[in-house]
PDB file of N, CA and C in Angstrom:
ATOM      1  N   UNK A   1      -5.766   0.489 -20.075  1.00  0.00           N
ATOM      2  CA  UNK A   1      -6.329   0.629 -18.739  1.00  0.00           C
ATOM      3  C   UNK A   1      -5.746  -0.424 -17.805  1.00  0.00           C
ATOM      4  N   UNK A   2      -5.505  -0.374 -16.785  1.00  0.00           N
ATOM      5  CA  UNK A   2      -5.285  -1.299 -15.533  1.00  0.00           C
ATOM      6  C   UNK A   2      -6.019  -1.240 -14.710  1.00  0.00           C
ATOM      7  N   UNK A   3      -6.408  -2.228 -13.753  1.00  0.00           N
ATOM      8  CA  UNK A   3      -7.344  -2.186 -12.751  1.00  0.00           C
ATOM      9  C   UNK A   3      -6.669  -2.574 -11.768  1.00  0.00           C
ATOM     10  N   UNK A   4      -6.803  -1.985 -10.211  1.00  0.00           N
ATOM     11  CA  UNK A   4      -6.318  -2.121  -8.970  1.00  0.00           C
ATOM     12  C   UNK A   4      -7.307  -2.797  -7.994  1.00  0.00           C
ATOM     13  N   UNK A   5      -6.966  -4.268  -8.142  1.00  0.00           N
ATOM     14  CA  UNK A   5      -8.125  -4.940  -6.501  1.00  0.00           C
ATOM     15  C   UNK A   5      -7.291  -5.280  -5.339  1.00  0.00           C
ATOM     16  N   UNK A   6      -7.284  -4.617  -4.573  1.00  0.00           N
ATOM     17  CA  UNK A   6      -7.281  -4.509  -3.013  1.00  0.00           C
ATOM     18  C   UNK A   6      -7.520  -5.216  -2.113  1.00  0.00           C
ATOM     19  N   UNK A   7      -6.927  -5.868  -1.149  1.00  0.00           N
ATOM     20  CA  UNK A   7      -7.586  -7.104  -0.445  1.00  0.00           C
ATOM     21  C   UNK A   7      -6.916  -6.278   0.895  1.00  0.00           C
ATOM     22  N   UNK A   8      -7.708  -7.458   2.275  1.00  0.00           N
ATOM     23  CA  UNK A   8      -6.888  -6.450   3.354  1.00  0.00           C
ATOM     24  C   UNK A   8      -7.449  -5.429   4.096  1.00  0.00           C
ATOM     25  N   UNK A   9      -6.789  -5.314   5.457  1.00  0.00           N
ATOM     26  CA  UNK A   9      -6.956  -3.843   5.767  1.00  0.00           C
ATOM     27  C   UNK A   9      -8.463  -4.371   6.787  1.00  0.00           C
ATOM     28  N   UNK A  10      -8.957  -3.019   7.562  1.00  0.00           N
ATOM     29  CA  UNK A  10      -9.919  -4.241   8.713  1.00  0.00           C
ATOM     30  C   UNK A  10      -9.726  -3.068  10.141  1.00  0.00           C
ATOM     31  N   UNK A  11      -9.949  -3.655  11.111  1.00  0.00           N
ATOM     32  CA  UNK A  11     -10.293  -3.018  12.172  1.00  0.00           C
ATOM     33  C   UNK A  11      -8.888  -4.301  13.667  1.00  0.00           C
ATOM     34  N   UNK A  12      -8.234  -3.356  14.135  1.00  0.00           N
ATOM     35  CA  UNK A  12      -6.690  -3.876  14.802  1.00  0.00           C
ATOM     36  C   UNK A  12      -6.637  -3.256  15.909  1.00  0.00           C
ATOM     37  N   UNK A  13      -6.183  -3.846  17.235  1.00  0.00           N
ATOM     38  CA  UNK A  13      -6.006  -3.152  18.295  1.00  0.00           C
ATOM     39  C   UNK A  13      -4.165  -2.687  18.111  1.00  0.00           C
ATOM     40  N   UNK A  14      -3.990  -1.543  18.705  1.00  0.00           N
ATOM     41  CA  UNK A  14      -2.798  -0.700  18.858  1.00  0.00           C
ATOM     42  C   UNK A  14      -1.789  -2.645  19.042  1.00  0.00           C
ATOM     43  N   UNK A  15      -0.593  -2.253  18.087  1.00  0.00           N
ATOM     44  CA  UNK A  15       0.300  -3.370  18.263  1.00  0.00           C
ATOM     45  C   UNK A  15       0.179  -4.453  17.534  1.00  0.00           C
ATOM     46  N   UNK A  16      -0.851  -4.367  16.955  1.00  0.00           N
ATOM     47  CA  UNK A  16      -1.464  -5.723  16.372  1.00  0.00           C
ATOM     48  C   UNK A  16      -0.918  -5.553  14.563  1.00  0.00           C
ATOM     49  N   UNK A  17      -1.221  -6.739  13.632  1.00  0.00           N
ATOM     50  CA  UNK A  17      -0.600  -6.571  12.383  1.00  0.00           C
ATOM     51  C   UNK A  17      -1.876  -6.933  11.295  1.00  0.00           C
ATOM     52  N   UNK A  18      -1.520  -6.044  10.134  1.00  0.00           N
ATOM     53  CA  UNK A  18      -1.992  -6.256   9.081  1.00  0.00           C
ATOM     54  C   UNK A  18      -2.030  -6.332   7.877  1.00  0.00           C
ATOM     55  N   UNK A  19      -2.422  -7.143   6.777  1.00  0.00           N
ATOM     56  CA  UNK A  19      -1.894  -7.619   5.558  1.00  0.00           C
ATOM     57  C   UNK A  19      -2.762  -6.439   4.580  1.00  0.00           C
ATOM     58  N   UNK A  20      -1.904  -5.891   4.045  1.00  0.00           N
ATOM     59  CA  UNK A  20      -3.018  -5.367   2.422  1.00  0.00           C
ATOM     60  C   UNK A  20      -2.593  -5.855   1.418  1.00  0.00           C
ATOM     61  N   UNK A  21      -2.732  -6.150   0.550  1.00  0.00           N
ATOM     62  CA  UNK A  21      -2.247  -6.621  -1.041  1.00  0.00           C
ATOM     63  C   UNK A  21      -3.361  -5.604  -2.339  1.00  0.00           C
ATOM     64  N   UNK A  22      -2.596  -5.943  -3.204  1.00  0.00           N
ATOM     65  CA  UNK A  22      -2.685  -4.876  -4.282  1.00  0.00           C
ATOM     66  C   UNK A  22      -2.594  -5.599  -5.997  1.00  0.00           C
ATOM     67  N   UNK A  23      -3.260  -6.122  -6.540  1.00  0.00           N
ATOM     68  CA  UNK A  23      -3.183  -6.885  -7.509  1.00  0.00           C
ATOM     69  C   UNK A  23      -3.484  -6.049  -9.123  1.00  0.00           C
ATOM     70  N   UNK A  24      -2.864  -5.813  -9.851  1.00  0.00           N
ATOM     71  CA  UNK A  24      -2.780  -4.994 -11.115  1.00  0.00           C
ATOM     72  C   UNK A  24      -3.157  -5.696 -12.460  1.00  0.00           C
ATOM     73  N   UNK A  25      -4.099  -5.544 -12.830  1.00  0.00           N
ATOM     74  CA  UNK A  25      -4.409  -6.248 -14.152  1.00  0.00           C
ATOM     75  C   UNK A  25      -4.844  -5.430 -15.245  1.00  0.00           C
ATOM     76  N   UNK A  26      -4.986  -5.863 -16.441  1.00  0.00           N
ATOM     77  CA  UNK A  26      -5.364  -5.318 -17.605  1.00  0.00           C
ATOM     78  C   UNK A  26      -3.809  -5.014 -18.883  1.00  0.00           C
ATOM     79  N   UNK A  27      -4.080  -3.886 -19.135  1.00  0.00           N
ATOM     80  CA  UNK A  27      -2.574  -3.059 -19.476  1.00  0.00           C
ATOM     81  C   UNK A  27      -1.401  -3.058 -18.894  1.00  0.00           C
ATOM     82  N   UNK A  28      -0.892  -4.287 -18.062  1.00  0.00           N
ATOM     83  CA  UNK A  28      -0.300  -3.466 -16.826  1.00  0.00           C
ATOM     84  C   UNK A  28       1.091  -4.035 -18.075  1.00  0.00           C
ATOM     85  N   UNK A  29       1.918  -2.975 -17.472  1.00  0.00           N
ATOM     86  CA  UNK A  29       3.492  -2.639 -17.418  1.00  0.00           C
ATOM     87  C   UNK A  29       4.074  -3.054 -17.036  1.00  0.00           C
ATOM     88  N   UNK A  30       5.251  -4.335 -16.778  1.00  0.00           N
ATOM     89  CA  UNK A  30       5.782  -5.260 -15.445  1.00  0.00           C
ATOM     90  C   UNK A  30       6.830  -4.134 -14.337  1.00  0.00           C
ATOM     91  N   UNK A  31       7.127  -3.289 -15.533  1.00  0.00           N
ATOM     92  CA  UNK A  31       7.991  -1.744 -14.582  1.00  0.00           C
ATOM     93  C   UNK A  31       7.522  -1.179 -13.875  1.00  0.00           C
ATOM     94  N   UNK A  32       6.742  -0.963 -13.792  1.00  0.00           N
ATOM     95  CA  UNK A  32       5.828   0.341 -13.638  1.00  0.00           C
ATOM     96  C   UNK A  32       6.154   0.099 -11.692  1.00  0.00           C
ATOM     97  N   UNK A  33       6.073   1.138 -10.732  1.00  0.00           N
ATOM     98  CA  UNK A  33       6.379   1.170  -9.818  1.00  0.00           C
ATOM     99  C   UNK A  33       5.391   1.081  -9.015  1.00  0.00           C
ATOM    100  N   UNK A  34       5.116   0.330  -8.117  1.00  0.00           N
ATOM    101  CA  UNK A  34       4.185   0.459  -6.841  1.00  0.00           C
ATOM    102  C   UNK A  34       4.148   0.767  -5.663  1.00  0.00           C
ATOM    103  N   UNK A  35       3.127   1.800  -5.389  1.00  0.00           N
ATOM    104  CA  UNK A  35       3.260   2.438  -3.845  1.00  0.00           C
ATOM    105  C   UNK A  35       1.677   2.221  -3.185  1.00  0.00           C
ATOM    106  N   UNK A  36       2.142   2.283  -2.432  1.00  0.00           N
ATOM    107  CA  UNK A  36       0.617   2.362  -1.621  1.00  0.00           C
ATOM    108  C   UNK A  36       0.985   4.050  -0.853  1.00  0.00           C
ATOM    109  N   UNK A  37      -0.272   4.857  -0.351  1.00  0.00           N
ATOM    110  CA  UNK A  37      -0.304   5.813   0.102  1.00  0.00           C
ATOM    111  C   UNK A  37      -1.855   5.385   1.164  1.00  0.00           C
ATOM    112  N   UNK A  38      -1.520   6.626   1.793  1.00  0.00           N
ATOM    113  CA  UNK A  38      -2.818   6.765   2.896  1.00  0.00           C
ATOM    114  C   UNK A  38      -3.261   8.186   3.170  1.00  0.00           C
ATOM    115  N   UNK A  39      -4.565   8.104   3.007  1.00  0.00           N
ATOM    116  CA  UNK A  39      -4.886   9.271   3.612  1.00  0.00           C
ATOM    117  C   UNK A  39      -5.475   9.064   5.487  1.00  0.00           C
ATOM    118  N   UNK A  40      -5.063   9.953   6.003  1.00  0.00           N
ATOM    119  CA  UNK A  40      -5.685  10.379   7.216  1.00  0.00           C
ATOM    120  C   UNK A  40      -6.882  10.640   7.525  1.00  0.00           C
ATOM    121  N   UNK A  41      -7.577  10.590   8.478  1.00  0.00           N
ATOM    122  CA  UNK A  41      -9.184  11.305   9.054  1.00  0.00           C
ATOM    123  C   UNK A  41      -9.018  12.818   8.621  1.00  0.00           C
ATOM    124  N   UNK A  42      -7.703  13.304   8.958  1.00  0.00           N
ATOM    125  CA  UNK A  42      -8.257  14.554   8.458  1.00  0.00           C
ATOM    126  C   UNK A  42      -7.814  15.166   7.141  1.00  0.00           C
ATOM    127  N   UNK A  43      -7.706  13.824   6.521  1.00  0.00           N
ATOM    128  CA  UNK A  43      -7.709  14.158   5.276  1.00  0.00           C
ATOM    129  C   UNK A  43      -5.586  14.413   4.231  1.00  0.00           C
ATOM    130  N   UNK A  44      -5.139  14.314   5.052  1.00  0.00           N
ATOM    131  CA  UNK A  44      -3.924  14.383   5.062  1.00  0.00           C
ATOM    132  C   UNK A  44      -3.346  13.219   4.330  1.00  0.00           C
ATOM    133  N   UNK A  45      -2.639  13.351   3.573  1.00  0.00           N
ATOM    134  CA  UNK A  45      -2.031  12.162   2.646  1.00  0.00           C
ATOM    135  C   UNK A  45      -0.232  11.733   3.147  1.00  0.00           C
ATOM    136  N   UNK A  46      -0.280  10.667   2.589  1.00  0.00           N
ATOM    137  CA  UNK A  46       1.545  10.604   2.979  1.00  0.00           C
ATOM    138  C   UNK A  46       1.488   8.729   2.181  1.00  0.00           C
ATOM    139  N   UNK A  47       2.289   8.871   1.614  1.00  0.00           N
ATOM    140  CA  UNK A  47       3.041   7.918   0.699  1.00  0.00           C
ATOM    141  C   UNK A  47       4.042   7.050   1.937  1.00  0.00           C
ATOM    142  N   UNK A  48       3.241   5.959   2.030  1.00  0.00           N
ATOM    143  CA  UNK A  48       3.620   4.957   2.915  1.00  0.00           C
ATOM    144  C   UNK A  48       4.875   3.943   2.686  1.00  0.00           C
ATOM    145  N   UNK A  49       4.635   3.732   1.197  1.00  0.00           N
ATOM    146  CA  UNK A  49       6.107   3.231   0.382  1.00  0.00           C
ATOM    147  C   UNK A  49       5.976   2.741  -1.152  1.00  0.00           C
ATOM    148  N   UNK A  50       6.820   2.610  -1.297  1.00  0.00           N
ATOM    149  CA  UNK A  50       6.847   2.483  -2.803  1.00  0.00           C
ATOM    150  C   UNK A  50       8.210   0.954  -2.810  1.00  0.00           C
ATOM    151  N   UNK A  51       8.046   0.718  -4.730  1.00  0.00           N
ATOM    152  CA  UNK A  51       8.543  -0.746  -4.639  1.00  0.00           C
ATOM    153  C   UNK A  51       8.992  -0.848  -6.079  1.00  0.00           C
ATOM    154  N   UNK A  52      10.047  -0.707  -6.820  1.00  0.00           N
ATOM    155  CA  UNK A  52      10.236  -0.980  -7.978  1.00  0.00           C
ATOM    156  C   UNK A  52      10.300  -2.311  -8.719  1.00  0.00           C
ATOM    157  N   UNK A  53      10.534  -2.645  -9.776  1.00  0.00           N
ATOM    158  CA  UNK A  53      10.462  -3.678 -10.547  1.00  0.00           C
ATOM    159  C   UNK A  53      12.091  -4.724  -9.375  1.00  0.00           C
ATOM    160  N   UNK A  54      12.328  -4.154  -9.531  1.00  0.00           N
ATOM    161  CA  UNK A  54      13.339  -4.584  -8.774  1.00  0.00           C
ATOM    162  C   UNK A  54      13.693  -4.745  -7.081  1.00  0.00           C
ATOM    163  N   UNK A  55      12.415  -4.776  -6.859  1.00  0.00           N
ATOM    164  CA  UNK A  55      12.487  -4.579  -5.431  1.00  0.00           C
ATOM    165  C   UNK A  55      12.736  -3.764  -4.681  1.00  0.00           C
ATOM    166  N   UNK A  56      13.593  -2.705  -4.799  1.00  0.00           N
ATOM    167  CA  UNK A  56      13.996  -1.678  -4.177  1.00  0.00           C
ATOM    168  C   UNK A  56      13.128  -0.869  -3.511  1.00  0.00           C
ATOM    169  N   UNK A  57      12.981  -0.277  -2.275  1.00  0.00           N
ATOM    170  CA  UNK A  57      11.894  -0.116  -1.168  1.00  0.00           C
ATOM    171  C   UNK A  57      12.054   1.048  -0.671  1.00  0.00           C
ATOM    172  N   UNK A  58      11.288   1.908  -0.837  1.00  0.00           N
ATOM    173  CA  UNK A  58      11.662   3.481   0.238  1.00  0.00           C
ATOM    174  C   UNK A  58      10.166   3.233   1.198  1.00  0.00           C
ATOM    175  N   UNK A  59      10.462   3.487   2.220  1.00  0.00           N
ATOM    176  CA  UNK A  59       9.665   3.481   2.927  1.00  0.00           C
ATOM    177  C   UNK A  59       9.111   5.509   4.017  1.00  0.00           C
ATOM    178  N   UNK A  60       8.260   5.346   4.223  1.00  0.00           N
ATOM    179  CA  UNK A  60       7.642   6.523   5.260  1.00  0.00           C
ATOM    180  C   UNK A  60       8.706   6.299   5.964  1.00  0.00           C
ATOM    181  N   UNK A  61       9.164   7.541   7.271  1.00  0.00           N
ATOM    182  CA  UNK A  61      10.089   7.458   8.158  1.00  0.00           C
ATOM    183  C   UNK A  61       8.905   7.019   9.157  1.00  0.00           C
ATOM    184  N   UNK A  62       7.711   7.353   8.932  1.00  0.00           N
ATOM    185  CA  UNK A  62       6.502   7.073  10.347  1.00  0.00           C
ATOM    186  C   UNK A  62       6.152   5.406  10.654  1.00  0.00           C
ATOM    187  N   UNK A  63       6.402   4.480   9.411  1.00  0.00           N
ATOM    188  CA  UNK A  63       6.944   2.906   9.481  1.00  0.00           C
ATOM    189  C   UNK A  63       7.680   2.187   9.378  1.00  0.00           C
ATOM    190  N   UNK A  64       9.148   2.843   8.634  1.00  0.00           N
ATOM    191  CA  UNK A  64       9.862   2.405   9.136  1.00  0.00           C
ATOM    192  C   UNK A  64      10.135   1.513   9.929  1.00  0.00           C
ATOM    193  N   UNK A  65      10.218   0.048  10.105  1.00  0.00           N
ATOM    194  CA  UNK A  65      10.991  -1.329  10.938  1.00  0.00           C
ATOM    195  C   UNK A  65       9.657  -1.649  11.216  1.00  0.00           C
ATOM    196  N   UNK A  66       8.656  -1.195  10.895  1.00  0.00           N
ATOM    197  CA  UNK A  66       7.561  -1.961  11.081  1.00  0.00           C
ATOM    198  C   UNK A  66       6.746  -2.484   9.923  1.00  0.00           C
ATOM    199  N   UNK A  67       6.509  -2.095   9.140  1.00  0.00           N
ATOM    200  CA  UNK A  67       6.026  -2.019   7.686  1.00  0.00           C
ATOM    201  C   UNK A  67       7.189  -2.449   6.552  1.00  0.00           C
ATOM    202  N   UNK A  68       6.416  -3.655   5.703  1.00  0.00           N
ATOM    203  CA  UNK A  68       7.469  -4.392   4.870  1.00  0.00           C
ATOM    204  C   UNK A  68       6.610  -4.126   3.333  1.00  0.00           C
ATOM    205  N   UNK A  69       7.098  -4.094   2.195  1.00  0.00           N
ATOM    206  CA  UNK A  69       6.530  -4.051   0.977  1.00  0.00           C
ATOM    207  C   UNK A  69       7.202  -4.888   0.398  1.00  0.00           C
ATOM    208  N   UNK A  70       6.410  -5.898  -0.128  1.00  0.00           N
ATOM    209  CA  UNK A  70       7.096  -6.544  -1.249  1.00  0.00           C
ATOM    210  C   UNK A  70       6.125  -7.017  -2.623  1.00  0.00           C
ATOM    211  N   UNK A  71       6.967  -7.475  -3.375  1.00  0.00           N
ATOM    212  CA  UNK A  71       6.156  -7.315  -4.792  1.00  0.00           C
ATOM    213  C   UNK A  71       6.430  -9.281  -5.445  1.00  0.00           C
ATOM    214  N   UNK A  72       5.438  -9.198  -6.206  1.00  0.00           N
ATOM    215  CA  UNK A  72       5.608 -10.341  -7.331  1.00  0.00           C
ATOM    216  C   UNK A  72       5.194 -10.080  -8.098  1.00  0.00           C
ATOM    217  N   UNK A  73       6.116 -10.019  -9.265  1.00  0.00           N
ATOM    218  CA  UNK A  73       6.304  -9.378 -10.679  1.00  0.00           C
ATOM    219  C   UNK A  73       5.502 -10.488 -11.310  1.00  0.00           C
ATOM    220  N   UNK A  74       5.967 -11.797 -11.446  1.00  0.00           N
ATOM    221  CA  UNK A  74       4.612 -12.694 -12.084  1.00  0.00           C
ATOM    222  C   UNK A  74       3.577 -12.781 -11.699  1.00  0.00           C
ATOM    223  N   UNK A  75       3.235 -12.200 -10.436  1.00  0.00           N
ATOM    224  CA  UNK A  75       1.721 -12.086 -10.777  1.00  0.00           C
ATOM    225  C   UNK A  75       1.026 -10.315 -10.351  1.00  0.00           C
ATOM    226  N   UNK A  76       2.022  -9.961 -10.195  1.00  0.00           N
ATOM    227  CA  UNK A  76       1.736  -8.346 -10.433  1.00  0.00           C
ATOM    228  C   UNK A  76       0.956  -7.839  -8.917  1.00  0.00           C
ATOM    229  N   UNK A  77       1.543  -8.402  -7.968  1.00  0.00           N
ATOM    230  CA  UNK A  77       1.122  -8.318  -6.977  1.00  0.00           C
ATOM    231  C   UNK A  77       1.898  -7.486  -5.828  1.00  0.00           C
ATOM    232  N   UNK A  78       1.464  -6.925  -4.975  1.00  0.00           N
ATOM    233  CA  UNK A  78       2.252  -6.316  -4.118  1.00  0.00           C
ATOM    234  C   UNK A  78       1.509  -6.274  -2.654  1.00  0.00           C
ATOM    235  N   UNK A  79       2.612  -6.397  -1.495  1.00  0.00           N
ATOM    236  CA  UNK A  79       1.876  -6.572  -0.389  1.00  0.00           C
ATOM    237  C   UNK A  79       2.742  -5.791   0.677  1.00  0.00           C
ATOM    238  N   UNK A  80       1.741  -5.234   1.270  1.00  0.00           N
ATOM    239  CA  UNK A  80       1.908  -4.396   2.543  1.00  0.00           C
ATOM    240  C   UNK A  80       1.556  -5.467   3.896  1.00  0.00           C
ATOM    241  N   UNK A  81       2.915  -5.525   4.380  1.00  0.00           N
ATOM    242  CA  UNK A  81       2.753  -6.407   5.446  1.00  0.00           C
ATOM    243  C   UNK A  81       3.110  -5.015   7.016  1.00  0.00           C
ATOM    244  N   UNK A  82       2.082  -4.988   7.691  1.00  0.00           N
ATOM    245  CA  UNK A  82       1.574  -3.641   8.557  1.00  0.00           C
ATOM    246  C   UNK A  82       1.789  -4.272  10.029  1.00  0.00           C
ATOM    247  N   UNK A  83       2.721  -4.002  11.194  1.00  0.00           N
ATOM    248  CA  UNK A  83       3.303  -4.974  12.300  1.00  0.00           C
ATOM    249  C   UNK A  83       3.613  -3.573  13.606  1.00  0.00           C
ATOM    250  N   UNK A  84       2.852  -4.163  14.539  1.00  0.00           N
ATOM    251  CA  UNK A  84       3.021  -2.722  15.734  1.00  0.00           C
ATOM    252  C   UNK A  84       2.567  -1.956  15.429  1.00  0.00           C
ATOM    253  N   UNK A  85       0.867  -1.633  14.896  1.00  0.00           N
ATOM    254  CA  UNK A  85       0.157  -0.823  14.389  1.00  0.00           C
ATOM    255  C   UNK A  85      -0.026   0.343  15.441  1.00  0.00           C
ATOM    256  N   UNK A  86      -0.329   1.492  15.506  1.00  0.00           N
ATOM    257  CA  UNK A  86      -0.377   2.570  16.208  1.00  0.00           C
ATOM    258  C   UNK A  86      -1.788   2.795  16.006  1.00  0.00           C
ATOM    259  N   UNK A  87      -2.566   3.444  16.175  1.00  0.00           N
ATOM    260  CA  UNK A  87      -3.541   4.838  16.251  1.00  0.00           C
ATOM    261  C   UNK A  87      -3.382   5.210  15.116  1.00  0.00           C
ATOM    262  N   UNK A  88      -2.143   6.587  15.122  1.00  0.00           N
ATOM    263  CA  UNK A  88      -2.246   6.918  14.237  1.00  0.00           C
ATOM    264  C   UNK A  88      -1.829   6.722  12.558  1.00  0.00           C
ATOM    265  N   UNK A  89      -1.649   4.915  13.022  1.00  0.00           N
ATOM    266  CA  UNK A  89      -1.701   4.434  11.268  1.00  0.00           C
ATOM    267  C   UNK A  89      -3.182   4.446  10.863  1.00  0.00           C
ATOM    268  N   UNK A  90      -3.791   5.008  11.191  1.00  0.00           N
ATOM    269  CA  UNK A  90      -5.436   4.424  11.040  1.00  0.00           C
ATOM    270  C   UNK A  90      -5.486   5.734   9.630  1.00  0.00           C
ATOM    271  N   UNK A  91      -6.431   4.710   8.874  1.00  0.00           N
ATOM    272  CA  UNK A  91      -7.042   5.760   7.492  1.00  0.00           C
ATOM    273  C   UNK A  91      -7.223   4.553   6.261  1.00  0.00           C
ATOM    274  N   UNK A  92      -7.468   5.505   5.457  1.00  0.00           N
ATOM    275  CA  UNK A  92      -8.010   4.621   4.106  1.00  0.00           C
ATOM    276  C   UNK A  92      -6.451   4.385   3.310  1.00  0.00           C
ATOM    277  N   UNK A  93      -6.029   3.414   2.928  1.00  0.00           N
ATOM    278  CA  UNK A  93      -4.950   3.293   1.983  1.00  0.00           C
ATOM    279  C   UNK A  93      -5.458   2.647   1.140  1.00  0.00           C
ATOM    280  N   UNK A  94      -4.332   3.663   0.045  1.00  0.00           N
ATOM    281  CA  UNK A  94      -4.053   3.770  -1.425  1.00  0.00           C
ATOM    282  C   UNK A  94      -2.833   2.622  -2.170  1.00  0.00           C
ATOM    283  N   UNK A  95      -4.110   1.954  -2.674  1.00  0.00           N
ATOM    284  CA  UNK A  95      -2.626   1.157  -3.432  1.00  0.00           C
ATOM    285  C   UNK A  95      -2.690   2.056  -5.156  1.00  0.00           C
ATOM    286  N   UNK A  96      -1.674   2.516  -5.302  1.00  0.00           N
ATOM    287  CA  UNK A  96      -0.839   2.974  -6.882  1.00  0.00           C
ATOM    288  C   UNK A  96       0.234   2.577  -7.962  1.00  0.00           C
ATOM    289  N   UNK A  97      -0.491   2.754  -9.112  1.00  0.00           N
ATOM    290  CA  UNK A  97       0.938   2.187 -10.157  1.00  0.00           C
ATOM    291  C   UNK A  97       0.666   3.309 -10.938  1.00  0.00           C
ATOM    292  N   UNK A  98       2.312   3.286 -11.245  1.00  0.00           N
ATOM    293  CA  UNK A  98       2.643   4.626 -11.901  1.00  0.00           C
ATOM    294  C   UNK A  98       3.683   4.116 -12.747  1.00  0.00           C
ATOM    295  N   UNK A  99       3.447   4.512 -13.639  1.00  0.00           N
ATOM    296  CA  UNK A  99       4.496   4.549 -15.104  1.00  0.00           C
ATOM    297  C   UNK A  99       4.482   6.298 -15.220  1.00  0.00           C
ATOM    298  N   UNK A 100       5.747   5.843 -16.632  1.00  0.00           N
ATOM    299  CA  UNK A 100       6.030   7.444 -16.928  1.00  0.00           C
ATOM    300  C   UNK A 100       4.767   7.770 -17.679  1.00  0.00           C
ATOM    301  N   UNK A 101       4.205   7.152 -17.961  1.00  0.00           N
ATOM    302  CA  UNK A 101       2.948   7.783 -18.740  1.00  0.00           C
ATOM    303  C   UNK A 101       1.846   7.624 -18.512  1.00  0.00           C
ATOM    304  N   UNK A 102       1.572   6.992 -16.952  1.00  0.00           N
ATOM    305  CA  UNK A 102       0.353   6.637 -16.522  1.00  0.00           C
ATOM    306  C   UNK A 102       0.203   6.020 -14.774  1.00  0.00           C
ATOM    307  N   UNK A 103      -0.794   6.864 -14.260  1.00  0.00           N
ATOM    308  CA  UNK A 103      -1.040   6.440 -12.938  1.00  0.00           C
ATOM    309  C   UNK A 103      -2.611   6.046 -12.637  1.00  0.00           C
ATOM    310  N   UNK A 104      -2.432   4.457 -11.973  1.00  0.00           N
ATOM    311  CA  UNK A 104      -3.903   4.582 -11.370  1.00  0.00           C
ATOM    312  C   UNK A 104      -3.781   4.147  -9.985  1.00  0.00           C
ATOM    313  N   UNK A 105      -5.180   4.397  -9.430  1.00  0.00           N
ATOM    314  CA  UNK A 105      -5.223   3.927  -8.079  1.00  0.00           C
ATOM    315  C   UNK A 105      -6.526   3.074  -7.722  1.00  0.00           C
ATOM    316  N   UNK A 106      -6.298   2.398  -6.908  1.00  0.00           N
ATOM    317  CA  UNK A 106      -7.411   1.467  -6.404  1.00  0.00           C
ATOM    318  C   UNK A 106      -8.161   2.127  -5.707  1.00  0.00           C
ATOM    319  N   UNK A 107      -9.183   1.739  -5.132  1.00  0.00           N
ATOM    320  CA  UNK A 107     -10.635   2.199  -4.965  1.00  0.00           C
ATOM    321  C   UNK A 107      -9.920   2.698  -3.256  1.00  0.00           C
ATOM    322  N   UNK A 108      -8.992   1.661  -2.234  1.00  0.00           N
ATOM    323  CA  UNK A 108      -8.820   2.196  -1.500  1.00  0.00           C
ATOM    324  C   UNK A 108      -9.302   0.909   0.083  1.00  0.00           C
ATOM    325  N   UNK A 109      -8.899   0.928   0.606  1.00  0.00           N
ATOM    326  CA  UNK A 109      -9.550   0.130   2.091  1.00  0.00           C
ATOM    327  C   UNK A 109      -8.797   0.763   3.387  1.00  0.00           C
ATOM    328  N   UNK A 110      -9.800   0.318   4.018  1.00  0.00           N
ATOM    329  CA  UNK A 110      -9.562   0.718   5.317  1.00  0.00           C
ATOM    330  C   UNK A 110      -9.074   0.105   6.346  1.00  0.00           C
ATOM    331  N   UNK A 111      -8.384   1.102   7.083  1.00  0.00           N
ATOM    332  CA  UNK A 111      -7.595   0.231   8.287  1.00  0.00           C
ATOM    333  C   UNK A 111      -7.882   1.493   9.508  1.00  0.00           C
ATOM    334  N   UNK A 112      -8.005   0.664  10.616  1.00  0.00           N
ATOM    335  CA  UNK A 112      -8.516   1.642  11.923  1.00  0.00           C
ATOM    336  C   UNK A 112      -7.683   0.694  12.940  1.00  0.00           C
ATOM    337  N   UNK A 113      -6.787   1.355  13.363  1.00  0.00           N
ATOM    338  CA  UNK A 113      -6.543   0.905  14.881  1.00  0.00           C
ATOM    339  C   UNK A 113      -6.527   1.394  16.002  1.00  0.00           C
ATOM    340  N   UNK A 114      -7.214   0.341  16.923  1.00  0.00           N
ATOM    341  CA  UNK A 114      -8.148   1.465  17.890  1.00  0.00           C
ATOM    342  C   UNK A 114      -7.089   0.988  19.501  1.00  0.00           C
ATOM    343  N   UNK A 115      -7.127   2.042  20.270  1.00  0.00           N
ATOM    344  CA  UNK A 115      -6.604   1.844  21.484  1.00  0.00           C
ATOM    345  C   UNK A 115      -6.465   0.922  23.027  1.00  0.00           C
TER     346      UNK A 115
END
């Protein structure tokens, strides 16, 4: 089993920045890949970015130059650094680790940025 605690995330005016982090314990895998995702108000999902053992970074085209992911493998940590927030970044995000043989996700926090 692994467990996902979540820090982060909060209430931002349009432009403004925000930190999430994502901390993996138990079973964890040092490979295993991390993404955070978000769902929307109306429910709509989209994979915000992802982060391999190696750093390597795909990002959403919707954050792109604004949104940074980075990881620390010794302590199994990963952080969403969130910069020129919009509106419609607003929703609950998903931090995820996924191996080939196993995915979990954290409970989830919220981010609202309001106009």
């Amino acid at each position: 089993q692994v467990q996902l605690v979540e820090s982060g995330g909060g209430l931002v005016q349009t432009g403004g920045s925000l930190r999430l982090s994502c901390t993996a314990s138990g079973d964890v895998d040092s490979g295993a890949i991390m993404r955070y995702w978000r769902q929307f108000p109306d429910k709509q999902r989209e994979m915000v970015a992802r982060i391999t053992k190696e750093g390597l970074t795909n990002y959403a085209e919707s954050v792109k130059g604004r949104f940074t992911f980075s990881r620390d493998n010794a302590k199994m940590t990963v952080t969403l650094e969130m910069h020129d927030l919009k509106v419609e970044d607003t929703g609950i995000y998903y931090c995820n680790y996924l191996t080939t043989g196993s995915t979990y996700w954290g409970p989830g926090t919220q981010v609202t940025v309001s106009s």
